[in-house]
PDB file of N, CA and C in Angstrom:
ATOM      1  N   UNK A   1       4.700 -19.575   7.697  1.00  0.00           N
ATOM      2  CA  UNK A   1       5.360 -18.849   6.611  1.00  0.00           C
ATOM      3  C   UNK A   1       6.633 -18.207   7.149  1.00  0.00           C
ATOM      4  N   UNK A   2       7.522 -18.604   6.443  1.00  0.00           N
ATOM      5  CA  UNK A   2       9.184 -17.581   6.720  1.00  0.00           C
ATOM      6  C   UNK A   2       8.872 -16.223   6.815  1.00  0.00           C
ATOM      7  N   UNK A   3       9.572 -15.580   7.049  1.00  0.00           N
ATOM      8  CA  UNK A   3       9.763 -14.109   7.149  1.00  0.00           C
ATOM      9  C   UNK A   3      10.425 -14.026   5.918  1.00  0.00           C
ATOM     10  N   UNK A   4       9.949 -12.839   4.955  1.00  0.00           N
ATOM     11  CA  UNK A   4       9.745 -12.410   4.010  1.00  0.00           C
ATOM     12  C   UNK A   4      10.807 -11.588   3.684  1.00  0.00           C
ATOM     13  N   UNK A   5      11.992 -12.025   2.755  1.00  0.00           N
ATOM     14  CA  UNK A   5      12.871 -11.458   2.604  1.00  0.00           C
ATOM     15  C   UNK A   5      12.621 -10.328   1.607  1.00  0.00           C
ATOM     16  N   UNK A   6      13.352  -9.193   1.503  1.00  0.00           N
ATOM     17  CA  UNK A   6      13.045  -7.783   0.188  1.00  0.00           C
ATOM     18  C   UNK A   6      13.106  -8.241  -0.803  1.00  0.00           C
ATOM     19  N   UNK A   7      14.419  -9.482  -0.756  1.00  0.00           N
ATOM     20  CA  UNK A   7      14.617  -9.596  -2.791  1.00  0.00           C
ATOM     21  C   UNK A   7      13.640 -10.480  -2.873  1.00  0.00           C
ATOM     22  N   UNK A   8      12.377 -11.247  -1.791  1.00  0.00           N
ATOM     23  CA  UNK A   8      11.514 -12.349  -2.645  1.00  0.00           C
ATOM     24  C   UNK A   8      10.440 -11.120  -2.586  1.00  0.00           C
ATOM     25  N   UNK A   9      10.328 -10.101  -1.867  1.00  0.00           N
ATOM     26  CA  UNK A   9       9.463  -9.415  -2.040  1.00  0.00           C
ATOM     27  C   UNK A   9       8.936  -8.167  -3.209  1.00  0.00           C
ATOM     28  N   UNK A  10      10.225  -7.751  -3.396  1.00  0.00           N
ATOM     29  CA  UNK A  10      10.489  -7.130  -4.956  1.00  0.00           C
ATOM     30  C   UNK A  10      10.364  -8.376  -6.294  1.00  0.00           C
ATOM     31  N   UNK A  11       9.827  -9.647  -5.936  1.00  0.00           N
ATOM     32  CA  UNK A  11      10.505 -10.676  -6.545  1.00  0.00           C
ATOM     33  C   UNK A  11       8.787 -10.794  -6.992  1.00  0.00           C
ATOM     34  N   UNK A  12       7.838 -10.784  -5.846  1.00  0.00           N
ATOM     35  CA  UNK A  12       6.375 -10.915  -5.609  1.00  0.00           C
ATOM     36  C   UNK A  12       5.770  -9.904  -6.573  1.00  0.00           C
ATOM     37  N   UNK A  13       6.041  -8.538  -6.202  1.00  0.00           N
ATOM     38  CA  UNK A  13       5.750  -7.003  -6.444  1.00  0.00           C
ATOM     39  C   UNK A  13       6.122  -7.632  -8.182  1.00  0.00           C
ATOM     40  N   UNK A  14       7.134  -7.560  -8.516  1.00  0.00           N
ATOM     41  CA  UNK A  14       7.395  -7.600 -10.102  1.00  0.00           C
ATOM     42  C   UNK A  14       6.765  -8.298 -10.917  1.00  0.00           C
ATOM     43  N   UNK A  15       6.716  -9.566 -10.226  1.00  0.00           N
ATOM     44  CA  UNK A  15       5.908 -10.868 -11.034  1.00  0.00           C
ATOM     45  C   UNK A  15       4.714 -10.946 -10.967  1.00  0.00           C
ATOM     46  N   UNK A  16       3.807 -10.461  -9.820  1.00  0.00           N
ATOM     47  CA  UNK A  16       2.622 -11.100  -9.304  1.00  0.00           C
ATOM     48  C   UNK A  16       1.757  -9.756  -8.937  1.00  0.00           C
ATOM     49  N   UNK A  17       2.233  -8.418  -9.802  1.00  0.00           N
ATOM     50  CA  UNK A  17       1.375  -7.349  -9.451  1.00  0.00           C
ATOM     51  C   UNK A  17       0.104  -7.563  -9.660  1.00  0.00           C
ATOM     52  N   UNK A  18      -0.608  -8.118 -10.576  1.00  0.00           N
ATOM     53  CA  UNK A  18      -2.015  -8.920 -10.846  1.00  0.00           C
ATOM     54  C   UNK A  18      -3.116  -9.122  -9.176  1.00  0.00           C
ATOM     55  N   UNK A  19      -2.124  -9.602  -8.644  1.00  0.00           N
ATOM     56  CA  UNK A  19      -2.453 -10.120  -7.225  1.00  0.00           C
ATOM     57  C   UNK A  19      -2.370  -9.115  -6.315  1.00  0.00           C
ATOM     58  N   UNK A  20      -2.057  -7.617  -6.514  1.00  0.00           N
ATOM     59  CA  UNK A  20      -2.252  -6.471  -5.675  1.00  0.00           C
ATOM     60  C   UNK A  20      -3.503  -6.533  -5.430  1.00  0.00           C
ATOM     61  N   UNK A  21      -4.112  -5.677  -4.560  1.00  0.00           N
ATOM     62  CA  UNK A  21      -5.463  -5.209  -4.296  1.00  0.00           C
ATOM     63  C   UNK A  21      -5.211  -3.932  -5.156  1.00  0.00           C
ATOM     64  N   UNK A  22      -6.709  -3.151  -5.315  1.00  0.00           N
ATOM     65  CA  UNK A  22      -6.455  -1.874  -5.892  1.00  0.00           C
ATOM     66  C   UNK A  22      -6.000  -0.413  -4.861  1.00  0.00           C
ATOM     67  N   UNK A  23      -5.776  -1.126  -3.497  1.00  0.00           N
ATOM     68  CA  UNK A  23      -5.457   0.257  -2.491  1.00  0.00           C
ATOM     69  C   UNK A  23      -3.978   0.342  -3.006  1.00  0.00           C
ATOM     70  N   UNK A  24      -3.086  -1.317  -2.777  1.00  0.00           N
ATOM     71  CA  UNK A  24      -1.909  -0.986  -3.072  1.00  0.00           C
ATOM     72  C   UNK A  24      -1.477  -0.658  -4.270  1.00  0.00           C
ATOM     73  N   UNK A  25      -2.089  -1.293  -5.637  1.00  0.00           N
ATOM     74  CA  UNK A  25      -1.619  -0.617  -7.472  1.00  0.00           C
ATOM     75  C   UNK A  25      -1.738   1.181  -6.897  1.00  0.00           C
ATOM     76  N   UNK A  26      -2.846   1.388  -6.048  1.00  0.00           N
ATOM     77  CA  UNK A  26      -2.852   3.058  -6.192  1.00  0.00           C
ATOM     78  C   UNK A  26      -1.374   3.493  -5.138  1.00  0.00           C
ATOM     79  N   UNK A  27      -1.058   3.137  -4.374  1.00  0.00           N
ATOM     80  CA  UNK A  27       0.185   3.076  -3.241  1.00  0.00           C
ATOM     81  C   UNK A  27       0.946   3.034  -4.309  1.00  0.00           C
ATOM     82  N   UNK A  28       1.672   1.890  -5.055  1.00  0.00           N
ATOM     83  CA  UNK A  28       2.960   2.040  -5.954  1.00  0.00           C
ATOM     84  C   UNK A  28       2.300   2.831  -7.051  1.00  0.00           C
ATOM     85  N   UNK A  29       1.511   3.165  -7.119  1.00  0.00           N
ATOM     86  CA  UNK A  29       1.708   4.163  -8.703  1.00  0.00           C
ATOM     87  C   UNK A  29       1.827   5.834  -8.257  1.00  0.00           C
ATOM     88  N   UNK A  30       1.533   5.919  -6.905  1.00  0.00           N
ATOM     89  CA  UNK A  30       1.753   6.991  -6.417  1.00  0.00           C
ATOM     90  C   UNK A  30       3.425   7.226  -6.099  1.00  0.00           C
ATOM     91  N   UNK A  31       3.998   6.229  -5.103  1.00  0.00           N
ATOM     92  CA  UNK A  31       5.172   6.288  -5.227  1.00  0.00           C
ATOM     93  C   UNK A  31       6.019   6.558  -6.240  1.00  0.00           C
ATOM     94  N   UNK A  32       5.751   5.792  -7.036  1.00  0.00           N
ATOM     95  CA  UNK A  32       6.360   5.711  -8.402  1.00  0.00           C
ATOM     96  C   UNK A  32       6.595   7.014  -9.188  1.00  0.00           C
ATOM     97  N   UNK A  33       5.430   8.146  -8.950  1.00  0.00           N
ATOM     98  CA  UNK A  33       5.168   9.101  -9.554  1.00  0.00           C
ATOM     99  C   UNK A  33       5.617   9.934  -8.879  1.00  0.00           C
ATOM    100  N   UNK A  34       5.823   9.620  -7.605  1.00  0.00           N
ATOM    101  CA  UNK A  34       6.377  10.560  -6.514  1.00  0.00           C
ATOM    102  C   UNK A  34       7.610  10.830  -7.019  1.00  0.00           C
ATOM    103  N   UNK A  35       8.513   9.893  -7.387  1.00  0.00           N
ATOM    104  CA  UNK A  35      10.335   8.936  -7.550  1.00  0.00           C
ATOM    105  C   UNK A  35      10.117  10.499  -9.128  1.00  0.00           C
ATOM    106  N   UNK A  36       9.555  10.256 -10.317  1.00  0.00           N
ATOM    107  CA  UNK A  36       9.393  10.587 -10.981  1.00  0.00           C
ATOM    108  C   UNK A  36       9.254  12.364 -11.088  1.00  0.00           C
ATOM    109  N   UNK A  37       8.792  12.705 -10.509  1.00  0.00           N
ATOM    110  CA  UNK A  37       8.740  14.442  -9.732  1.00  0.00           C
ATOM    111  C   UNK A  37       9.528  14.889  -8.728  1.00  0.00           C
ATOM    112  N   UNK A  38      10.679  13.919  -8.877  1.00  0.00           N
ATOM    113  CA  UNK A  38      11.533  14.397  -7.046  1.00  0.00           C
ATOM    114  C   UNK A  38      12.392  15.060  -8.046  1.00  0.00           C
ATOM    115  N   UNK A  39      12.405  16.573  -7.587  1.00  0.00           N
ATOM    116  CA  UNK A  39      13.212  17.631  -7.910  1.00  0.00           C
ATOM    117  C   UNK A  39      12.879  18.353  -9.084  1.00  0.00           C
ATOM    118  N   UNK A  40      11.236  18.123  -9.059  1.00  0.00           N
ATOM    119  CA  UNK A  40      10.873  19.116 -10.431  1.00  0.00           C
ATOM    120  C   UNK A  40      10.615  20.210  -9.697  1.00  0.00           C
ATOM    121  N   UNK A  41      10.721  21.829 -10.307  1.00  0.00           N
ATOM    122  CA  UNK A  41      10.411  22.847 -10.004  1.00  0.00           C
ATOM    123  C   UNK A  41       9.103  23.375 -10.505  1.00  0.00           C
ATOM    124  N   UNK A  42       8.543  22.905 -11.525  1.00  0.00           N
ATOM    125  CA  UNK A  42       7.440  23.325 -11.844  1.00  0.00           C
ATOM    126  C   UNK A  42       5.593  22.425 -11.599  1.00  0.00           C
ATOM    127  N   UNK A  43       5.576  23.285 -10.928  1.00  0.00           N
ATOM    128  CA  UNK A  43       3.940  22.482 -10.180  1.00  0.00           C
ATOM    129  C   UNK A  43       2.964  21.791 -11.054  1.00  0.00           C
ATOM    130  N   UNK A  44       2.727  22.202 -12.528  1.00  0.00           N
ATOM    131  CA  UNK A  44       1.916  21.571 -13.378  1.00  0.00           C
ATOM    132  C   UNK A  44       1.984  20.423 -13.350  1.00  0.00           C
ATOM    133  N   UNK A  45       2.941  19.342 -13.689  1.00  0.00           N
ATOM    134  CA  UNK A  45       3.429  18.003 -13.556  1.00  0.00           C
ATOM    135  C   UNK A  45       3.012  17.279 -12.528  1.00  0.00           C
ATOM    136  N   UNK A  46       3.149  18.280 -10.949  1.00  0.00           N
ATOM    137  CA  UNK A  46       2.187  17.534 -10.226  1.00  0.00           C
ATOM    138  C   UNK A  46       0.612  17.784 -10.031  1.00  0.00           C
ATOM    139  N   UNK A  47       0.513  18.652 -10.521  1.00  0.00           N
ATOM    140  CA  UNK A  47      -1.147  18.823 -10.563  1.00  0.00           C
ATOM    141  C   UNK A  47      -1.717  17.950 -11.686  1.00  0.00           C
ATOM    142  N   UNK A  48      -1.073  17.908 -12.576  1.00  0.00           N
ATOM    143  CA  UNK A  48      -1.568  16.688 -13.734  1.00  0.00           C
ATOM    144  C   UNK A  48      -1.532  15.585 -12.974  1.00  0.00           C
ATOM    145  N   UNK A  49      -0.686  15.191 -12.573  1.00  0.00           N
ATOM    146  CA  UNK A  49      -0.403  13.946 -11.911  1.00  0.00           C
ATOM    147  C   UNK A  49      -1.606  13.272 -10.970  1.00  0.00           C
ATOM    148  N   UNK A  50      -1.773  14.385 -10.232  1.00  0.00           N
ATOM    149  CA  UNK A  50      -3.180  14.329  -8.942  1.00  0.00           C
ATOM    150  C   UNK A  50      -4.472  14.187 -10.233  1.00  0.00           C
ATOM    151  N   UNK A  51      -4.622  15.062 -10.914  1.00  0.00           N
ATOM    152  CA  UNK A  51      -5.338  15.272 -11.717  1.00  0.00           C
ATOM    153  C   UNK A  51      -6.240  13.992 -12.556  1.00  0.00           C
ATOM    154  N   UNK A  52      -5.241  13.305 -12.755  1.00  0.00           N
ATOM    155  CA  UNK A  52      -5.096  11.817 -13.764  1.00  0.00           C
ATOM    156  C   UNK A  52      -5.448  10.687 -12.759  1.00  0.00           C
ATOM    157  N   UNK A  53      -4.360  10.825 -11.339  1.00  0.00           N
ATOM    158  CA  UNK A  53      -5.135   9.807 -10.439  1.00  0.00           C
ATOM    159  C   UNK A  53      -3.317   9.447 -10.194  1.00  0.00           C
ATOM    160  N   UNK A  54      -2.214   9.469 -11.249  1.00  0.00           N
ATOM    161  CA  UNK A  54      -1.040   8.979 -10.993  1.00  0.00           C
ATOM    162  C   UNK A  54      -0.314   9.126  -9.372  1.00  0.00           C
ATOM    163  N   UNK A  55      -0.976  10.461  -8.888  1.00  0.00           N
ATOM    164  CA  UNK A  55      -0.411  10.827  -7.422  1.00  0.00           C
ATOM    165  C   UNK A  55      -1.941  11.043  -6.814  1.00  0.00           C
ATOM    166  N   UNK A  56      -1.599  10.697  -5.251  1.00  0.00           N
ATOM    167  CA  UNK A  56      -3.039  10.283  -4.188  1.00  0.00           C
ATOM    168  C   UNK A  56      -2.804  11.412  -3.248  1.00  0.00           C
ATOM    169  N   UNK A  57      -4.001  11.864  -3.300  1.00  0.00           N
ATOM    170  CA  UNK A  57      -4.172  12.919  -1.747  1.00  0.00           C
ATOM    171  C   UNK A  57      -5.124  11.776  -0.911  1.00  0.00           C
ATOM    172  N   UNK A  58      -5.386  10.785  -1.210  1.00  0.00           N
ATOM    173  CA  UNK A  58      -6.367   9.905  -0.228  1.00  0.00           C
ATOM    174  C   UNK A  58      -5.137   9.264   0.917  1.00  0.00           C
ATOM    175  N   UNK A  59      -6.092  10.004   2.315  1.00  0.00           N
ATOM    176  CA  UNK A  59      -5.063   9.072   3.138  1.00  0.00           C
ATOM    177  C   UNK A  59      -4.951   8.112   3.733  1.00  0.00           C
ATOM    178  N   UNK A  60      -5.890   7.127   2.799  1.00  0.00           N
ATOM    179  CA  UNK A  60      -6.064   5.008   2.799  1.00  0.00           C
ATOM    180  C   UNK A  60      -4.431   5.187   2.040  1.00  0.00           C
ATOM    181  N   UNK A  61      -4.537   6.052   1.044  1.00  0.00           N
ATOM    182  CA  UNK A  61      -3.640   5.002  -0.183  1.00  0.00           C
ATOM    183  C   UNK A  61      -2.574   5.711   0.528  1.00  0.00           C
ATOM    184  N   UNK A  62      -2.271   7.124   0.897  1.00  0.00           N
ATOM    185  CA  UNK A  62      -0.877   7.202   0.915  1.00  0.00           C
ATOM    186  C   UNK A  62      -0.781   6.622   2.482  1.00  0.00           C
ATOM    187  N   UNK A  63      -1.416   6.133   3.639  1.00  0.00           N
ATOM    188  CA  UNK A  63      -1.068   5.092   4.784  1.00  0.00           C
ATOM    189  C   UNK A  63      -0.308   4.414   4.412  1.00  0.00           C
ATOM    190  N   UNK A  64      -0.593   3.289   2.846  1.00  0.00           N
ATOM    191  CA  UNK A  64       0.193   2.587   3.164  1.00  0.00           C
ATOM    192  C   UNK A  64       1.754   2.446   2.693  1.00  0.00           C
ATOM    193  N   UNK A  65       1.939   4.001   2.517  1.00  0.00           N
ATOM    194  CA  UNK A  65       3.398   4.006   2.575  1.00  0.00           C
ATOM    195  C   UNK A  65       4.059   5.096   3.740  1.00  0.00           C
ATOM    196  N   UNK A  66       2.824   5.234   4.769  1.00  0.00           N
ATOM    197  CA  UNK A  66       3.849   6.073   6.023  1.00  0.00           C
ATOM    198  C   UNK A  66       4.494   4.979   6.271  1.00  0.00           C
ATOM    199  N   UNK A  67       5.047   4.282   6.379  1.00  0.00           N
ATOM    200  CA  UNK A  67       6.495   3.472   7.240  1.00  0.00           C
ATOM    201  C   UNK A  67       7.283   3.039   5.789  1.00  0.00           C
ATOM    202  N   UNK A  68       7.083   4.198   4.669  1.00  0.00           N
ATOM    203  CA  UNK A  68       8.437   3.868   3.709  1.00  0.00           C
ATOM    204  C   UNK A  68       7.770   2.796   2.684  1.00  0.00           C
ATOM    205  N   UNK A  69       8.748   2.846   1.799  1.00  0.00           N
ATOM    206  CA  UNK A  69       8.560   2.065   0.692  1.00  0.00           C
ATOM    207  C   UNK A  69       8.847   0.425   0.817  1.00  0.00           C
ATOM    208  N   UNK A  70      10.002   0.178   1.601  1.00  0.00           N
ATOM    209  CA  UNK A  70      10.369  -1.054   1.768  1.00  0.00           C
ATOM    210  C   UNK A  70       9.588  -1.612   2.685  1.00  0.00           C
ATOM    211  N   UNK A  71       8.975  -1.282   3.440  1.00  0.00           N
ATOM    212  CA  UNK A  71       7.673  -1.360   4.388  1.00  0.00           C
ATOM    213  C   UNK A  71       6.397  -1.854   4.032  1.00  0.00           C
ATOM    214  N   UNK A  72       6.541  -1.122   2.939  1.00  0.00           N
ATOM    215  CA  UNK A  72       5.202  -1.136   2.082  1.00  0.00           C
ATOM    216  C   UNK A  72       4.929  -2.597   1.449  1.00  0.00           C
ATOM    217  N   UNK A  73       6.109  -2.923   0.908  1.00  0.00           N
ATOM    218  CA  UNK A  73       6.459  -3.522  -0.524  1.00  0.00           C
ATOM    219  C   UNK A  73       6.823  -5.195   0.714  1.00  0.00           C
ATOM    220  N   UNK A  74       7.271  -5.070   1.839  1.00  0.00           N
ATOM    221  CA  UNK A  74       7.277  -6.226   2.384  1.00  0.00           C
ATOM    222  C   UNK A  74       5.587  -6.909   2.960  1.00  0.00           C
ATOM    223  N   UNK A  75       4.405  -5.764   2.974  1.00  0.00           N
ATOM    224  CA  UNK A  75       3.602  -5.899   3.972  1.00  0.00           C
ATOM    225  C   UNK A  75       2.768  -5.933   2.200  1.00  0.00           C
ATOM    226  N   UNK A  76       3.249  -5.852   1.072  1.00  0.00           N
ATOM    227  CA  UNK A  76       2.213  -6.242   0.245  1.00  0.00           C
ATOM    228  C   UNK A  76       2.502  -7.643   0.018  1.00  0.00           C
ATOM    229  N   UNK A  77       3.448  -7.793   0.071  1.00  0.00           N
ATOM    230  CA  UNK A  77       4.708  -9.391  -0.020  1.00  0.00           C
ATOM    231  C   UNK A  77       4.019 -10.480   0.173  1.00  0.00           C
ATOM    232  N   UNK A  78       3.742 -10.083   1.843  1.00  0.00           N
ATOM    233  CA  UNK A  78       3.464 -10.928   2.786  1.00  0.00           C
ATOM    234  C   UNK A  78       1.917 -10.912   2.873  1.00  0.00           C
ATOM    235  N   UNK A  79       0.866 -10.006   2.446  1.00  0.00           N
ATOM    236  CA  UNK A  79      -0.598 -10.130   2.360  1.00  0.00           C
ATOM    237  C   UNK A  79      -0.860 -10.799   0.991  1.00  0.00           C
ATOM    238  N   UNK A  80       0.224 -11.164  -0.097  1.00  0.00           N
ATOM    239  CA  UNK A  80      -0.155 -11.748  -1.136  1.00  0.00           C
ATOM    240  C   UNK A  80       0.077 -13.223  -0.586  1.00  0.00           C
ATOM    241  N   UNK A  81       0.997 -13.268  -0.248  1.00  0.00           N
ATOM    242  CA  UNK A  81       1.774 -14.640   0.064  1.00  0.00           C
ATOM    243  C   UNK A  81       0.397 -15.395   1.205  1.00  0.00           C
ATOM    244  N   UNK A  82      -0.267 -15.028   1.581  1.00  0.00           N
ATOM    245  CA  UNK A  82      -0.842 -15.289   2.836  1.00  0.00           C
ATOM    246  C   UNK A  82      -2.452 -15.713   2.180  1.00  0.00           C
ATOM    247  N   UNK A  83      -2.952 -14.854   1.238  1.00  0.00           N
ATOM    248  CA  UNK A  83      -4.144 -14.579   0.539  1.00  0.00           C
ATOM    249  C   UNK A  83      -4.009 -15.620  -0.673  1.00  0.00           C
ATOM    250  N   UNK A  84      -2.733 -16.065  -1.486  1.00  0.00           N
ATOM    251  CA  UNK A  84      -2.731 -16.583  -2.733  1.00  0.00           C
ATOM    252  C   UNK A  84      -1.540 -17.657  -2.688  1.00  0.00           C
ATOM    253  N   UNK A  85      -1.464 -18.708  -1.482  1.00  0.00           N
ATOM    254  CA  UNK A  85      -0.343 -19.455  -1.451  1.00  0.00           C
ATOM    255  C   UNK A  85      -0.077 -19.981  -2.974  1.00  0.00           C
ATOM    256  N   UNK A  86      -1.188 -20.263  -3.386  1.00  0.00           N
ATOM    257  CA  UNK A  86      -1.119 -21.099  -4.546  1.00  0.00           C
ATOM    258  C   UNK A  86      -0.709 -20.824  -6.131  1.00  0.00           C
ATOM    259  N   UNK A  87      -1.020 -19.163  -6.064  1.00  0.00           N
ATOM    260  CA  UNK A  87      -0.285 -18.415  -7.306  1.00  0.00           C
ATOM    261  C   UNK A  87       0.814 -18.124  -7.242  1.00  0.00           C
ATOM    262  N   UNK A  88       2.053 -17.906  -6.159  1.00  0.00           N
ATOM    263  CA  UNK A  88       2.869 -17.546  -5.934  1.00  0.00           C
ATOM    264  C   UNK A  88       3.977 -18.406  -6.125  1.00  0.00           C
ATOM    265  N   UNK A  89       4.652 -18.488  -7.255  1.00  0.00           N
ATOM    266  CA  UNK A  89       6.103 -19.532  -7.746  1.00  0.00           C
ATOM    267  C   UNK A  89       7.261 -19.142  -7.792  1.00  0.00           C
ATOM    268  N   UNK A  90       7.671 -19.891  -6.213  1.00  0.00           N
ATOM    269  CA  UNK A  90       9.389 -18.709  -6.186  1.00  0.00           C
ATOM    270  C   UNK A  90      10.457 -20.182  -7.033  1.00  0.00           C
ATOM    271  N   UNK A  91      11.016 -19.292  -8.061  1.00  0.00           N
ATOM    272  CA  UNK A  91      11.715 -20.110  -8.863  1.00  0.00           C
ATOM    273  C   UNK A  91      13.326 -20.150  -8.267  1.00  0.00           C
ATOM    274  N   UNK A  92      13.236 -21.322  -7.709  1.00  0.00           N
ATOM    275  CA  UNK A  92      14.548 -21.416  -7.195  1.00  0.00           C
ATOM    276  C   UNK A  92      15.774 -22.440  -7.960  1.00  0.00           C
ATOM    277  N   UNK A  93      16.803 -22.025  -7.666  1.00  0.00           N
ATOM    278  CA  UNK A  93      18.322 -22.817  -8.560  1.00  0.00           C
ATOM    279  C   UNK A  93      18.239 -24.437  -7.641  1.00  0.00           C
ATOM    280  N   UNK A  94      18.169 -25.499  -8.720  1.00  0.00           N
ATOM    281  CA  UNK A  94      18.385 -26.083  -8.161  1.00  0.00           C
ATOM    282  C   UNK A  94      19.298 -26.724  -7.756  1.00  0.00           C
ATOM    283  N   UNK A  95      20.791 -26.343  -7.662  1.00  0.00           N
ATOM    284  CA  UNK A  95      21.938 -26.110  -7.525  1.00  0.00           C
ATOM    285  C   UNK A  95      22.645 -25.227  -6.061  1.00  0.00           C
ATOM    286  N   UNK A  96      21.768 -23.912  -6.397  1.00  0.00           N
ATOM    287  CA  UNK A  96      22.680 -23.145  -5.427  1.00  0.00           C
ATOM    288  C   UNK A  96      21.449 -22.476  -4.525  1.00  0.00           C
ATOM    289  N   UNK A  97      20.091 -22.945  -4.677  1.00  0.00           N
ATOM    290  CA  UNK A  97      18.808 -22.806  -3.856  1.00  0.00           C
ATOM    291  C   UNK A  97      18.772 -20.834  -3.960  1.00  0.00           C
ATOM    292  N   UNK A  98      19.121 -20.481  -4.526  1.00  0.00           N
ATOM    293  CA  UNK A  98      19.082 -18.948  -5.191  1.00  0.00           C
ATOM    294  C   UNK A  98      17.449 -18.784  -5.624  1.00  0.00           C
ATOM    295  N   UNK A  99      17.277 -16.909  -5.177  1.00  0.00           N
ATOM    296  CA  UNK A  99      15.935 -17.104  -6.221  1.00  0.00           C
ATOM    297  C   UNK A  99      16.642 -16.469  -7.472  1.00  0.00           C
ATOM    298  N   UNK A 100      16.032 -17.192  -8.364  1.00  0.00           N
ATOM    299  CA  UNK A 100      15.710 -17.293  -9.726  1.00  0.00           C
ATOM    300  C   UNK A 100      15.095 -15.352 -10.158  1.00  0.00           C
ATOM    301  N   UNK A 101      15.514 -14.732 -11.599  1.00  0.00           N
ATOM    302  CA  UNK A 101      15.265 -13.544 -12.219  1.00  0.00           C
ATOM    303  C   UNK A 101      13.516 -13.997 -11.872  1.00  0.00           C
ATOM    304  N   UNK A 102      12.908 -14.884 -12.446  1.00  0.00           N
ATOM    305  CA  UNK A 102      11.450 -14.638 -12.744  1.00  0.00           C
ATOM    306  C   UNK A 102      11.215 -16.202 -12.602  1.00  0.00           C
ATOM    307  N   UNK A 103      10.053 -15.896 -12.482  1.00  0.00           N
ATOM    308  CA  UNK A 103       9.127 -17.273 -12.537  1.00  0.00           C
ATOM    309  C   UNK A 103       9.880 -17.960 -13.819  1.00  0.00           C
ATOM    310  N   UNK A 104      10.223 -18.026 -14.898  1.00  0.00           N
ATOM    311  CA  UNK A 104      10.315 -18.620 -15.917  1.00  0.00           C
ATOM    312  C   UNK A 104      11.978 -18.585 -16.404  1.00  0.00           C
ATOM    313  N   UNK A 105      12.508 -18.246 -15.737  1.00  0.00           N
ATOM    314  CA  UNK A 105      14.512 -18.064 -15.731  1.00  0.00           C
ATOM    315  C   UNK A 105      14.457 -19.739 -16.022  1.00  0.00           C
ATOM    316  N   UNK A 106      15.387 -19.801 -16.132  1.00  0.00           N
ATOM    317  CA  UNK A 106      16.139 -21.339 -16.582  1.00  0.00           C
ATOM    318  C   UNK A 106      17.624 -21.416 -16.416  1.00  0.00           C
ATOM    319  N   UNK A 107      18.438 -20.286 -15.769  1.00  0.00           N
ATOM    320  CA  UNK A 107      19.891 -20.302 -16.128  1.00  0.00           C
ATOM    321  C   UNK A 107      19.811 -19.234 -14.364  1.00  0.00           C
ATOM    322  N   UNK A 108      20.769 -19.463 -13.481  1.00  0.00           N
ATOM    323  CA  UNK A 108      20.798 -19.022 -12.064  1.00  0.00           C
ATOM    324  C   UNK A 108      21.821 -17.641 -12.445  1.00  0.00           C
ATOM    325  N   UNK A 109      21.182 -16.756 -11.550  1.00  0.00           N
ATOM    326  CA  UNK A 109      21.995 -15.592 -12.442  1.00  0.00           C
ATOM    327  C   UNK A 109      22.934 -15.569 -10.943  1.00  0.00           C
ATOM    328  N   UNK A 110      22.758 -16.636 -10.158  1.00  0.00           N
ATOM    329  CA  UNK A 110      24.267 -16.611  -8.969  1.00  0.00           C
ATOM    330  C   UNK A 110      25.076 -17.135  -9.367  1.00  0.00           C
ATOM    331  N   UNK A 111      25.176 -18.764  -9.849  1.00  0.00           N
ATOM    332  CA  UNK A 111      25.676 -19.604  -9.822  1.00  0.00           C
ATOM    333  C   UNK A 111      26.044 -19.907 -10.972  1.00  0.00           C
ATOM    334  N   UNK A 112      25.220 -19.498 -11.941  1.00  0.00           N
ATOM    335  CA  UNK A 112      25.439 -19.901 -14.048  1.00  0.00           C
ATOM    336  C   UNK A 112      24.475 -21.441 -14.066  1.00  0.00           C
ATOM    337  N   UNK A 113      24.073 -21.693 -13.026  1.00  0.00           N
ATOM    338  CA  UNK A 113      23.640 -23.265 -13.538  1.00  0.00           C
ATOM    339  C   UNK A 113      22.424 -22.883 -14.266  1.00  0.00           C
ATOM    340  N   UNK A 114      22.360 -24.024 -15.540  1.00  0.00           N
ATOM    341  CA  UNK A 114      21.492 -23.913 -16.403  1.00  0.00           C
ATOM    342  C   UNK A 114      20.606 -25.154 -16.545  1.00  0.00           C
ATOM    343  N   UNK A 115      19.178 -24.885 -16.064  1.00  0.00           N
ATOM    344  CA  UNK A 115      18.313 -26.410 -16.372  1.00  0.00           C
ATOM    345  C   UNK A 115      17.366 -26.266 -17.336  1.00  0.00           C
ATOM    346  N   UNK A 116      17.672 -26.013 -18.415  1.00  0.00           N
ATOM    347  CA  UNK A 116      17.058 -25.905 -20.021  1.00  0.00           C
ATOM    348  C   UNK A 116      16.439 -27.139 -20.203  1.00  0.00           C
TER     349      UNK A 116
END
């Protein structure tokens, strides 16, 4: 397997969240919620948050974002890619070998080529 570039890995993460485990859905929904409360002053928001499950005091789930988000998001990339060769459809231009918006694009958002 290649080494796992960010944009096929944000590419994985977007399309193929289905194929998370449930440590990592709890990892990005924590992040996510984290992104979402950066620079609130009032504590309720995050106590709801913990409260609901949206933010993790467990330290399985928040591990797997000590080495950062892009860290995270390459090492979920690459445990999907490894676990599910067979679900994973990187839609490439067949023109300018670009990845493709989504599994289902038809028009190269590098190049304009269109295979309708």
């Amino acid at each position: 397997m290649d080494d796992i570039t960010i944009e096929k890995a944000d590419y994985i993460i977007a399309h193929y969240m289905e194929l998370m485990n449930w440590e990592e859905r709890k990892a990005l929904r924590h992040h996510v919620s984290t992104i979402k409360l950066e620079g609130a002053t009032d504590v309720r928001p995050t106590r709801m948050y913990l409260k609901t499950g949206w933010l993790s005091d467990d330290p399985l789930i928040l591990n797997y974002l000590g080495e950062g988000y892009v860290k995270f998001t390459l090492n979920c990339a690459e445990r999907i890619l490894k676990d599910n060769p067979a679900e994973v459809f990187f839609n490439l231009c067949p023109v300018c070998k670009k990845l493709a918006r989504t599994p289902l694009a038809k028009q190269c958002r590098w190049c304009g080529h269109d295979w309708h």
